[in-house]
Protein backbone atom coordinates (compact mmCIF):
# COMPACT_ATOMS: atom_id res chain seq x y z
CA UNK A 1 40.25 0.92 -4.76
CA UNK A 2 38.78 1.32 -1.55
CA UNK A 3 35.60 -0.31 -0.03
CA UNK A 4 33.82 3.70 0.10
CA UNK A 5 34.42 3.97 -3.54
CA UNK A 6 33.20 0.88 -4.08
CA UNK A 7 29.61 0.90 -2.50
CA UNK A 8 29.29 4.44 -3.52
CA UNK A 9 29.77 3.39 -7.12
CA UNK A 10 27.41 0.38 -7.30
CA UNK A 11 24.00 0.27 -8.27
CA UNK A 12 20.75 -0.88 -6.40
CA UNK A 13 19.97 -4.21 -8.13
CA UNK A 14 16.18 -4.74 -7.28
CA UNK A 15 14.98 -8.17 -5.92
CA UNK A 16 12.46 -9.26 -8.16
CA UNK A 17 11.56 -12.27 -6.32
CA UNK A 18 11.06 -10.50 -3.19
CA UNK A 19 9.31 -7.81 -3.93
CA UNK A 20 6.77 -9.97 -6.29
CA UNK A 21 6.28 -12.43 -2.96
CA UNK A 22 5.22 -8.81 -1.35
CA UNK A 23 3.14 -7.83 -3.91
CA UNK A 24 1.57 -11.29 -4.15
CA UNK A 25 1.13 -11.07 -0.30
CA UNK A 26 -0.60 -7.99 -0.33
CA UNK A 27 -3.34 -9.06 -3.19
CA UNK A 28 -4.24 -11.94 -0.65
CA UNK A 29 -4.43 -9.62 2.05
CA UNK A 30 -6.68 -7.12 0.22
CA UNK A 31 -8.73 -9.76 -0.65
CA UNK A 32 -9.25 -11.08 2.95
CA UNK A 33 -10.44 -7.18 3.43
CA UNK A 34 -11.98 -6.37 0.90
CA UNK A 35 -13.65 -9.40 -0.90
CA UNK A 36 -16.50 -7.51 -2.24
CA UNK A 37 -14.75 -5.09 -4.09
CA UNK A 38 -15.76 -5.76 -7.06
CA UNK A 39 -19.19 -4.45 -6.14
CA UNK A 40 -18.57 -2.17 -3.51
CA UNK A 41 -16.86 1.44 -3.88
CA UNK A 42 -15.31 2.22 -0.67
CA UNK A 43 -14.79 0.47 2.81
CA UNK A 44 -13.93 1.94 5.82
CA UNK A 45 -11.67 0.15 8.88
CA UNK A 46 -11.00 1.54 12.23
CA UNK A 47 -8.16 0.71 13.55
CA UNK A 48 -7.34 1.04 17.31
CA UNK A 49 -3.31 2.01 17.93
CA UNK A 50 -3.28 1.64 21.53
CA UNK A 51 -5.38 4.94 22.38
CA UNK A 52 -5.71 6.26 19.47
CA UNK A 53 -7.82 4.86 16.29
CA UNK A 54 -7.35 5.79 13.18
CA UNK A 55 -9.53 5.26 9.52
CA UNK A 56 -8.37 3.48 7.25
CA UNK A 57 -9.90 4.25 3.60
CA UNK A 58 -9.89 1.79 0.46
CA UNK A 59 -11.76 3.65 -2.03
CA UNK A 60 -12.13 1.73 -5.54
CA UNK A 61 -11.13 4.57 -8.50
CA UNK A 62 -11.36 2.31 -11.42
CA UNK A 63 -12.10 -1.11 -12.58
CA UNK A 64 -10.99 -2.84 -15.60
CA UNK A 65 -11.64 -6.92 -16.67
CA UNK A 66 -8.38 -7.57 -15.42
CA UNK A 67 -7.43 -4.90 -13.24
CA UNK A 68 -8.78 -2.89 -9.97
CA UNK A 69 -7.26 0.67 -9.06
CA UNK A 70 -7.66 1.51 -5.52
CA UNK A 71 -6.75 4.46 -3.37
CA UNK A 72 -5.97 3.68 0.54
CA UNK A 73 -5.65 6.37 2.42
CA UNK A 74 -5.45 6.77 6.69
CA UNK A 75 -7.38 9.14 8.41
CA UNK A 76 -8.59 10.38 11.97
CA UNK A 77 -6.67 9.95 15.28
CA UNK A 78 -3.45 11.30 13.82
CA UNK A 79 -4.19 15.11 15.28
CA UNK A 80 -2.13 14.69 18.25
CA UNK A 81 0.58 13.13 15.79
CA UNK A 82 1.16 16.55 13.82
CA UNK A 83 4.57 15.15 12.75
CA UNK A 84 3.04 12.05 11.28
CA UNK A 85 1.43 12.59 7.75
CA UNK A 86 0.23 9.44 5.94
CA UNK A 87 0.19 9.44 2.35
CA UNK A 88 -2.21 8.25 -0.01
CA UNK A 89 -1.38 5.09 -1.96
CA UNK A 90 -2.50 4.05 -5.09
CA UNK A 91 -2.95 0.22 -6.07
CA UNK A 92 -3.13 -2.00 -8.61
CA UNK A 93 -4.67 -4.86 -8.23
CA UNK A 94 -3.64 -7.48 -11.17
CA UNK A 95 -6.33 -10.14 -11.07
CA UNK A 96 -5.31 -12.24 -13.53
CA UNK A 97 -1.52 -12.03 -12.05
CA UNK A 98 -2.85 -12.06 -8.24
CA UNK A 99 -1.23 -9.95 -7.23
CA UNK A 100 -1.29 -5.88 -6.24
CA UNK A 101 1.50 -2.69 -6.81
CA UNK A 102 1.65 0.34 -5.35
CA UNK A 103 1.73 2.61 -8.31
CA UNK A 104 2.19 6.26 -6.49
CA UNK A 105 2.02 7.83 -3.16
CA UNK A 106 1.09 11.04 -2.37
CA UNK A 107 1.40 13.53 -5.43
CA UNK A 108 4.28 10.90 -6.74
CA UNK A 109 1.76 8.97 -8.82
CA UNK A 110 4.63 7.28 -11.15
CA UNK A 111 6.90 5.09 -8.28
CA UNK A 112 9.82 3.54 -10.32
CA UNK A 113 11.46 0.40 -9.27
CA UNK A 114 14.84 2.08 -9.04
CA UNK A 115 16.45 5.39 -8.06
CA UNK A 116 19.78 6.86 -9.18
CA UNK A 117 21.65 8.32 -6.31
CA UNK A 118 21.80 11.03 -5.12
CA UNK A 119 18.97 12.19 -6.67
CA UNK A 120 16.74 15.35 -6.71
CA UNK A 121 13.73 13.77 -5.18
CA UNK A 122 15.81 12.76 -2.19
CA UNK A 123 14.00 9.29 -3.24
CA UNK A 124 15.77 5.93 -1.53
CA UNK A 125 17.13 3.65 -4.34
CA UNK A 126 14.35 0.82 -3.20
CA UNK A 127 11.55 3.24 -2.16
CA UNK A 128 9.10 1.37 -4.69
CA UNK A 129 10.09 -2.02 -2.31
CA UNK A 130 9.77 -0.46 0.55
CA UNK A 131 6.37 1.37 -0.22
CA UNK A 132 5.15 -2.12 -1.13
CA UNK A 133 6.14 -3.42 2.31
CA UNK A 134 4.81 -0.62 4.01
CA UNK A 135 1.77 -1.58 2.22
CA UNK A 136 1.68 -5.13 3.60
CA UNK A 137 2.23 -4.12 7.06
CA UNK A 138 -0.89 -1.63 7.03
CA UNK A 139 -2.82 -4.42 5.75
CA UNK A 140 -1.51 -7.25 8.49
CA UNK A 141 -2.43 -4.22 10.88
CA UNK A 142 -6.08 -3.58 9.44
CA UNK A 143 -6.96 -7.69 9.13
CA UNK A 144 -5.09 -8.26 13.17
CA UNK A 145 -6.77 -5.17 15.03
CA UNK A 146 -9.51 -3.09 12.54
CA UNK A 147 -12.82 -3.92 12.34
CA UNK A 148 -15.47 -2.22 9.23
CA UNK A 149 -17.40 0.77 9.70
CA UNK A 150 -19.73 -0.18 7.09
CA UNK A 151 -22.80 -1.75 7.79
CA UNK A 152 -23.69 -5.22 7.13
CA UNK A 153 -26.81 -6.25 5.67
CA UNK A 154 -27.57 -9.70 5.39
CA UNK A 155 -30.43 -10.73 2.89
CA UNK A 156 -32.21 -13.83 3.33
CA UNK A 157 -33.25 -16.00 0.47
């Protein structure tokens, strides 16, 4: 048996411990953006990419005792990137777990954890991991460089 046959016919094993340290990551960083959330609806962060800024949108869909759906979605600035589409994500946010999952993207609103390949879909075998990462790195990017659109009101006592 050659080493070709051999990858081919292996199967994606998931790391569990990694990709629950992402998801764990990203429920600290949502929190650092959106502490409020359980009171607010929506919150909206510019975010400058060099020239360009783009919106980034957290809208709350649903909220449970114990859990928090959220849509993100990223807006604006992205005309003169026609070839760049950003999808919609949509999060749960575990609070008794702390921690958050991306549950779909786009129309794909049922993300497993693993793909058979090859596969209709054309989905990776890790694409729930790697949507999760993707996830944290918008985050990092809206707490290092966006700033809220919303306005503050502070209300004195």
């Amino acid at each position: 048996m050659n080493v070709k046959e051999t990858r081919k016919n292996r199967r994606y094993v998931p790391n569990l411990s990694a990709d629950l340290e992402s998801c764990d990551a990203n429920y600290i960083r949502f929190l650092q953006l959106f502490p409020n959330h359980h009171t607010l609806d929506a919150l909206v962060f510019a975010v400058s990419l060099g020239e360009r800024e783009v919106d980034v949108d957290i809208k709350v869909t649903e909220r449970c005792p114990y859990t928090t759906f959220v849509t993100i979605s990223v807006t604006g600035g992205l005309d003169q990137l026609s070839w760049l589409v950003w999808p919609r994500l949509s999060i749960c946010l575990y609070h008794d777990l702390s921690t958050a999952e991306v549950l779909g993207i786009g129309d794909h609103q049922k993300l497993r954890q693993r793909y058979e390949m090859p596969n209709q879909a054309l989905h990776h075998p890790d694409e729930k991991s790697q949507v999760n990462r993707a996830l944290g790195e918008l985050l990092a990017v809206c707490i290092e460089h966006g700033r809220t659109q919303d306005t503050v009101m502070m209300v004195d006592d």
